[in-house]
PDB file of N, CA and C in Angstrom:
ATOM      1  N   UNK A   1      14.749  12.251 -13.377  1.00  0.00           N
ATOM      2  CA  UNK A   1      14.046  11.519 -12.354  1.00  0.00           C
ATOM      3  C   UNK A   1      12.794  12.304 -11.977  1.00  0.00           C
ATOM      4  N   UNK A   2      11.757  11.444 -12.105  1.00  0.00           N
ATOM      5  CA  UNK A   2      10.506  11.878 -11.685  1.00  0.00           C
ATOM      6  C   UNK A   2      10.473  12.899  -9.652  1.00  0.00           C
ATOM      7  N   UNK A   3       8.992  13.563  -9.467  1.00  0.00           N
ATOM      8  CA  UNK A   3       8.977  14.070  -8.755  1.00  0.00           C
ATOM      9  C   UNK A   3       8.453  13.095  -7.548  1.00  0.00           C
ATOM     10  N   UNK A   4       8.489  13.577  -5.952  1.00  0.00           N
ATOM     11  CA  UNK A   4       7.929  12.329  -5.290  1.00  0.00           C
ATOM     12  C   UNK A   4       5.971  12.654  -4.853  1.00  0.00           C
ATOM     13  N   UNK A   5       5.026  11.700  -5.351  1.00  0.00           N
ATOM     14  CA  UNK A   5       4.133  12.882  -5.264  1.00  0.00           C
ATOM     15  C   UNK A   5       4.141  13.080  -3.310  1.00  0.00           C
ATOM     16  N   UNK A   6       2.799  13.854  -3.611  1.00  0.00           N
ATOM     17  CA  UNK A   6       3.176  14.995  -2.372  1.00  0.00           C
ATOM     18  C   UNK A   6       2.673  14.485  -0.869  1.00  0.00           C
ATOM     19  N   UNK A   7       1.926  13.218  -0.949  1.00  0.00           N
ATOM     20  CA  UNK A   7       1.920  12.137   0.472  1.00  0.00           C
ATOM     21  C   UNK A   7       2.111  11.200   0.472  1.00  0.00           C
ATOM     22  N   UNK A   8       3.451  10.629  -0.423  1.00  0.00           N
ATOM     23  CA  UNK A   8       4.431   9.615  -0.550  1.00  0.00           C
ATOM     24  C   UNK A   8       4.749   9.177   0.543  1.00  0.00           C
ATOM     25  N   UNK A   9       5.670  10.295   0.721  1.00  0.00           N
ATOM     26  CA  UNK A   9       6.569  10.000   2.291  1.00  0.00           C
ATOM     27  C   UNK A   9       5.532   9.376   3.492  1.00  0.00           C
ATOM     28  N   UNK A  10       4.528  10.601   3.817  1.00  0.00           N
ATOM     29  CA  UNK A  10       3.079  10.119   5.205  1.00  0.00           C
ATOM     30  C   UNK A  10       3.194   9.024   4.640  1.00  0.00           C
ATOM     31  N   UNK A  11       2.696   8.552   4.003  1.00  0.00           N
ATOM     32  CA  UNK A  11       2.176   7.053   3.479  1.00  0.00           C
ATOM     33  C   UNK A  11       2.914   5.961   3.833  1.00  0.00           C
ATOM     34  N   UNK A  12       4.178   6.373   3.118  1.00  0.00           N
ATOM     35  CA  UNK A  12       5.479   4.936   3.438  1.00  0.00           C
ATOM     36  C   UNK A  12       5.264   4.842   4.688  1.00  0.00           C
ATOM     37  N   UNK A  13       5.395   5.933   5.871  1.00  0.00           N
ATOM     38  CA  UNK A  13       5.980   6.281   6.777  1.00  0.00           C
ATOM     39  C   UNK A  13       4.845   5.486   7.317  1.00  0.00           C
ATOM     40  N   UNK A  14       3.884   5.574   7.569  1.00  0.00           N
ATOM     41  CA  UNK A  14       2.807   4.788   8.406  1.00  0.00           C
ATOM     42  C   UNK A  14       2.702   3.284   7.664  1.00  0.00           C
ATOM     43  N   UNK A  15       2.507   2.904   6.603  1.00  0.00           N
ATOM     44  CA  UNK A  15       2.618   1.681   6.261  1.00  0.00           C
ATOM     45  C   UNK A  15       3.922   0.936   7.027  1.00  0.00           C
ATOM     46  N   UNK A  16       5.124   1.727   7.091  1.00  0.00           N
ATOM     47  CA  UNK A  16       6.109   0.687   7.142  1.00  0.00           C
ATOM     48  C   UNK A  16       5.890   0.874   9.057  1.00  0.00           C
ATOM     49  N   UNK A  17       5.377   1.497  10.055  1.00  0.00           N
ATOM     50  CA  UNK A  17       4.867   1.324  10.839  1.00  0.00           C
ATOM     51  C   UNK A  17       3.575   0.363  11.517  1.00  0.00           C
ATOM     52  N   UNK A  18       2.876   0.123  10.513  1.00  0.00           N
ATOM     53  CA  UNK A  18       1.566  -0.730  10.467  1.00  0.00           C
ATOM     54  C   UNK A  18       2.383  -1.962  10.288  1.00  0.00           C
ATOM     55  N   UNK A  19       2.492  -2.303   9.423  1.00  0.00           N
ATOM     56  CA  UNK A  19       3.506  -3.538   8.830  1.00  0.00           C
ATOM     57  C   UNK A  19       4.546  -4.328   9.271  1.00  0.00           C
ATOM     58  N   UNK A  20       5.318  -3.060   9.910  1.00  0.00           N
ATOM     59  CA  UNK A  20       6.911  -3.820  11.178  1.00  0.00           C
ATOM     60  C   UNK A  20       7.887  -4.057  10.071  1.00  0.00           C
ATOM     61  N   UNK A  21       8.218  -5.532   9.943  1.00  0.00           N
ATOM     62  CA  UNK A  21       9.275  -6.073   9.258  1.00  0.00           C
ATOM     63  C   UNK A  21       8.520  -6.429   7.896  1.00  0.00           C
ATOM     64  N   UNK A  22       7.240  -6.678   7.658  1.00  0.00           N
ATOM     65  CA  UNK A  22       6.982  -7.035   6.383  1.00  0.00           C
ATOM     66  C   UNK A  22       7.567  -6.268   5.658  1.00  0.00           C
ATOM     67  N   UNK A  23       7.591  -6.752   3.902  1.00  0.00           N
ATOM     68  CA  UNK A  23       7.575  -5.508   3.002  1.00  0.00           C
ATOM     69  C   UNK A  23       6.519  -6.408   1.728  1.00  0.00           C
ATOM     70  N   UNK A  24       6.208  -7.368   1.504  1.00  0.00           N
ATOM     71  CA  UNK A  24       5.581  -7.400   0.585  1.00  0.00           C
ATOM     72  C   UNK A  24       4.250  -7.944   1.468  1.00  0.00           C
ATOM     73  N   UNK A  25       2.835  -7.330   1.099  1.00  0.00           N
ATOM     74  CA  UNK A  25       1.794  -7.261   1.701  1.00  0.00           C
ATOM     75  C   UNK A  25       0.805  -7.684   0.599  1.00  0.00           C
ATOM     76  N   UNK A  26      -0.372  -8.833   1.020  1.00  0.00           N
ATOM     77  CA  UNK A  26      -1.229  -8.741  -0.240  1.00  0.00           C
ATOM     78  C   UNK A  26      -2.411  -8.214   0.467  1.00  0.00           C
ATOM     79  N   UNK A  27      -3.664  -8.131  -0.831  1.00  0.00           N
ATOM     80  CA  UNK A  27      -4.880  -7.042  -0.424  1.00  0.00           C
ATOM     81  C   UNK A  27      -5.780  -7.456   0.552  1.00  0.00           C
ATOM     82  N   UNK A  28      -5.864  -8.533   1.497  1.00  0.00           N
ATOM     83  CA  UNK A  28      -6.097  -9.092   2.817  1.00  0.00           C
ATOM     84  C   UNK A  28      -5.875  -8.160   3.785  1.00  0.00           C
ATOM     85  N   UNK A  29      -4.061  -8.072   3.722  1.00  0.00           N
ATOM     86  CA  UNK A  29      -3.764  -6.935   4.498  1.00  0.00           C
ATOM     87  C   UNK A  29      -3.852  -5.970   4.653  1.00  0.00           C
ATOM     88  N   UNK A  30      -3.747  -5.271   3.194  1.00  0.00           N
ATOM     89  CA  UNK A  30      -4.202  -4.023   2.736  1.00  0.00           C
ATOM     90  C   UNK A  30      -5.786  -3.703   3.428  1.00  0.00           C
ATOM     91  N   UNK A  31      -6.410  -4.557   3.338  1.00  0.00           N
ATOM     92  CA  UNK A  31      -7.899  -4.419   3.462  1.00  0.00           C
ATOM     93  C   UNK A  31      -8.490  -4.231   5.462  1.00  0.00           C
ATOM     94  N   UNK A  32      -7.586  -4.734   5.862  1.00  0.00           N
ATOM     95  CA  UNK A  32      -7.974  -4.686   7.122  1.00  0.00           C
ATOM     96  C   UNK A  32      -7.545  -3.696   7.676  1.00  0.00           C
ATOM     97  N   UNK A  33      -5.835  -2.996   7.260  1.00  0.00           N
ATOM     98  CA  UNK A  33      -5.501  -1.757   7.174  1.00  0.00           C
ATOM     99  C   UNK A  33      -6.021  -0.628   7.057  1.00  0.00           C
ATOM    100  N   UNK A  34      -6.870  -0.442   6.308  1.00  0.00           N
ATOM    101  CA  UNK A  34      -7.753   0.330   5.646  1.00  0.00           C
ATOM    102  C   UNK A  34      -9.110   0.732   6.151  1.00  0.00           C
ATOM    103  N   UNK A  35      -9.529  -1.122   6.383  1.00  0.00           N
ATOM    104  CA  UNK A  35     -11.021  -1.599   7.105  1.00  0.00           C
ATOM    105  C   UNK A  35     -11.682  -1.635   5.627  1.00  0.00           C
ATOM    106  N   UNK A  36     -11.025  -1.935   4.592  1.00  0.00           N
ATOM    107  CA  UNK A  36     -12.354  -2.295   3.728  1.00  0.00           C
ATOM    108  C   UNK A  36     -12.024  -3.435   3.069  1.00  0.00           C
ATOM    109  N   UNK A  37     -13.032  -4.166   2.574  1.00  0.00           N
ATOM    110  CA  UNK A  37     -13.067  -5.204   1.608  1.00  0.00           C
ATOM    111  C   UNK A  37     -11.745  -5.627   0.999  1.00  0.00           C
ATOM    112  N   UNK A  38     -11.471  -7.197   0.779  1.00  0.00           N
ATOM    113  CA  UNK A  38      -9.981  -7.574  -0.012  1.00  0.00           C
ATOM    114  C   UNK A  38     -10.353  -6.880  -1.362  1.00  0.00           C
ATOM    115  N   UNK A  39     -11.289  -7.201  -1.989  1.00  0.00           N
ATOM    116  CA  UNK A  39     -11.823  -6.948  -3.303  1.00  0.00           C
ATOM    117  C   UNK A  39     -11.317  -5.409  -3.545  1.00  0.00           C
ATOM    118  N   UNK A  40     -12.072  -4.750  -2.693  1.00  0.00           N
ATOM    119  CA  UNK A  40     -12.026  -3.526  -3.119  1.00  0.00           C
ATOM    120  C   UNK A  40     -10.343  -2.458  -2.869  1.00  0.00           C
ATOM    121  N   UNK A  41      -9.823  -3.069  -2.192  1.00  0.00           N
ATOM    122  CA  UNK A  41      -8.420  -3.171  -1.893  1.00  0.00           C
ATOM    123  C   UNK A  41      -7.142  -2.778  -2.434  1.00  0.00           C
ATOM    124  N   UNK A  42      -7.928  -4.266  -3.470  1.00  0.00           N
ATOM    125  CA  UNK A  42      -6.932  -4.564  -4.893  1.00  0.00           C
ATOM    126  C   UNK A  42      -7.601  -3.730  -6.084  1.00  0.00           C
ATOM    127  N   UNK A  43      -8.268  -3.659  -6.432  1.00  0.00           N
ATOM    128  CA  UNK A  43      -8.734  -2.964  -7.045  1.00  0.00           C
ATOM    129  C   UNK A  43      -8.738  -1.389  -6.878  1.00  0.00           C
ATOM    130  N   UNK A  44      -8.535  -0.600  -5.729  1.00  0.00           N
ATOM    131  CA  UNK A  44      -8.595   0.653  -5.936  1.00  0.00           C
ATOM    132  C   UNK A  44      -6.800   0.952  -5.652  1.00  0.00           C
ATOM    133  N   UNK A  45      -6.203  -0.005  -4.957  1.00  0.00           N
ATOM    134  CA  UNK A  45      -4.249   0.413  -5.575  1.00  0.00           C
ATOM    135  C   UNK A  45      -3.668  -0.807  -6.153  1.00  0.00           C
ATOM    136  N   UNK A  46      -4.589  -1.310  -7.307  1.00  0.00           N
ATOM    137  CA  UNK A  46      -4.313  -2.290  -7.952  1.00  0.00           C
ATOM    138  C   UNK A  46      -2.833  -3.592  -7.481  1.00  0.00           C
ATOM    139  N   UNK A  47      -3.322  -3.907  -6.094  1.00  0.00           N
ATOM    140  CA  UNK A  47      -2.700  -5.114  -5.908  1.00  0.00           C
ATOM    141  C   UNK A  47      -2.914  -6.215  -6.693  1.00  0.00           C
ATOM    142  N   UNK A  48      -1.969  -7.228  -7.336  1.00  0.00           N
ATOM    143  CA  UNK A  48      -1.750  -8.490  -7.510  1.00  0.00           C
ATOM    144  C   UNK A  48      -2.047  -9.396  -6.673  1.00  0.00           C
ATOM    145  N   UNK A  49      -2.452 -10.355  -7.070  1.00  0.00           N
ATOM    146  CA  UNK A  49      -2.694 -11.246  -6.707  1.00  0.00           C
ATOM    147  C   UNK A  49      -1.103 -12.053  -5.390  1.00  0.00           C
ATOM    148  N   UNK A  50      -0.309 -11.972  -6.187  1.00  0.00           N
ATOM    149  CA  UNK A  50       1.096 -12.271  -6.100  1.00  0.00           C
ATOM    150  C   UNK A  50       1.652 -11.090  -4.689  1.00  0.00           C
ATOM    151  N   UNK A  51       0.787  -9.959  -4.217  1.00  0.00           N
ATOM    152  CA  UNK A  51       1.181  -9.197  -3.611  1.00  0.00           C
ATOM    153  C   UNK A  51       1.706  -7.623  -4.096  1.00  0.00           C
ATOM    154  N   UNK A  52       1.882  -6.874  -3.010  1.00  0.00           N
ATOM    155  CA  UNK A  52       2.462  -5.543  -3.124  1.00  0.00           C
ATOM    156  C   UNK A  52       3.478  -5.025  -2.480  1.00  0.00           C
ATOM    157  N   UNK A  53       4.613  -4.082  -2.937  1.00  0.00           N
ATOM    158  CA  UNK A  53       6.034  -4.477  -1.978  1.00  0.00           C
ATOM    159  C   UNK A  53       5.423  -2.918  -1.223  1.00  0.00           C
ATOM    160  N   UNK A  54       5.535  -2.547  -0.234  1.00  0.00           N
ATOM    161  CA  UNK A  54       5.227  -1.878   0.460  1.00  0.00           C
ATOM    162  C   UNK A  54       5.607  -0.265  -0.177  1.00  0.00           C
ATOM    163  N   UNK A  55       6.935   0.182  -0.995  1.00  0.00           N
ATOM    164  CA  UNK A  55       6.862   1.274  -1.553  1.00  0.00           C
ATOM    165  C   UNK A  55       5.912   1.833  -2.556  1.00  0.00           C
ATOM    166  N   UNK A  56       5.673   0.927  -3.249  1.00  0.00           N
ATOM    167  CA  UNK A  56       4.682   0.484  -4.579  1.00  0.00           C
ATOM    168  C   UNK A  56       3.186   0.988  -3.872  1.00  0.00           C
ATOM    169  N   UNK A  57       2.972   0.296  -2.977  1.00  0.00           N
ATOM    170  CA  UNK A  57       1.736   0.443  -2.279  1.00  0.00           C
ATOM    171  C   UNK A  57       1.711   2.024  -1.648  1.00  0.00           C
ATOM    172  N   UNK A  58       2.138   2.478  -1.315  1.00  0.00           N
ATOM    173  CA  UNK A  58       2.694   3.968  -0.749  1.00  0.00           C
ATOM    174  C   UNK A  58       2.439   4.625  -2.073  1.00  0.00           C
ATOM    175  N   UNK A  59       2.830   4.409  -2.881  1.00  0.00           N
ATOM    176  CA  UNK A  59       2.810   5.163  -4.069  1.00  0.00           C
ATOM    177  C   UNK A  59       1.783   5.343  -5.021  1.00  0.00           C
ATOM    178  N   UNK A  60       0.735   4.056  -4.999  1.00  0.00           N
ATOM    179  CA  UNK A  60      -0.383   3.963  -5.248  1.00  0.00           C
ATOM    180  C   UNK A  60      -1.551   4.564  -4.644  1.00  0.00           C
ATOM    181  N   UNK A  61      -0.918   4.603  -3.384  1.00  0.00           N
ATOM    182  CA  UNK A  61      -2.078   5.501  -2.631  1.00  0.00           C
ATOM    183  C   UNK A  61      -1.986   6.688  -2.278  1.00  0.00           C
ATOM    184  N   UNK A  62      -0.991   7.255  -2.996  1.00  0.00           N
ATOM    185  CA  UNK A  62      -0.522   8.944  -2.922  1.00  0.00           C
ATOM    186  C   UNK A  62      -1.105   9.061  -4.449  1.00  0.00           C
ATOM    187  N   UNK A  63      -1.507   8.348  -5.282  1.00  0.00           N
ATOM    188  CA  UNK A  63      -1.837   8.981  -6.442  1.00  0.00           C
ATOM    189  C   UNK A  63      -4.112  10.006  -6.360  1.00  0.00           C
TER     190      UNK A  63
END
C-alpha cells in the first residue's frame, strides 16, 4: 500500500469542513472554494465533468 502524501490529511480535513454533508463536488464548487475560475478548477485537479468525490479531490490537491 502506497504512502499518504504529506497534506492529504489538512486537505480532506478542511474540504470535508467546507462541504458539510456533501461528498461528491463538481468544479463550480471547487472553484468558488478556491475563488478561481470553473475552468481552471477542473483542469488544475482534473475534475470531471460528472464530478469529484471529495477524497479524490484531497488527493489531487496534495499532489
Amino acid at each position: 500500500m502506497g504512502r499518504e502524501l504529506p497534506a492529504y490529511r489538512d486537505n480532506l480535513e478542511q474540504l470535508l469542513n467546507y462541504f458539510g454533508d456533501k461528498r461528491l463536488v463538481y468544479a463550480k464548487d471547487v472553484a468558488k472554494y478556491c475563488g478561481c475560475c470553473t475552468r481552471t478548477a477542473a483542469k488544475r485537479w482534473n475534475i470531471p465533468r460528472e464530478g469529484i468525490m471529495i477524497p479524490t479531490l484531497a488527493r489531487n490537491m496534495s499532489k
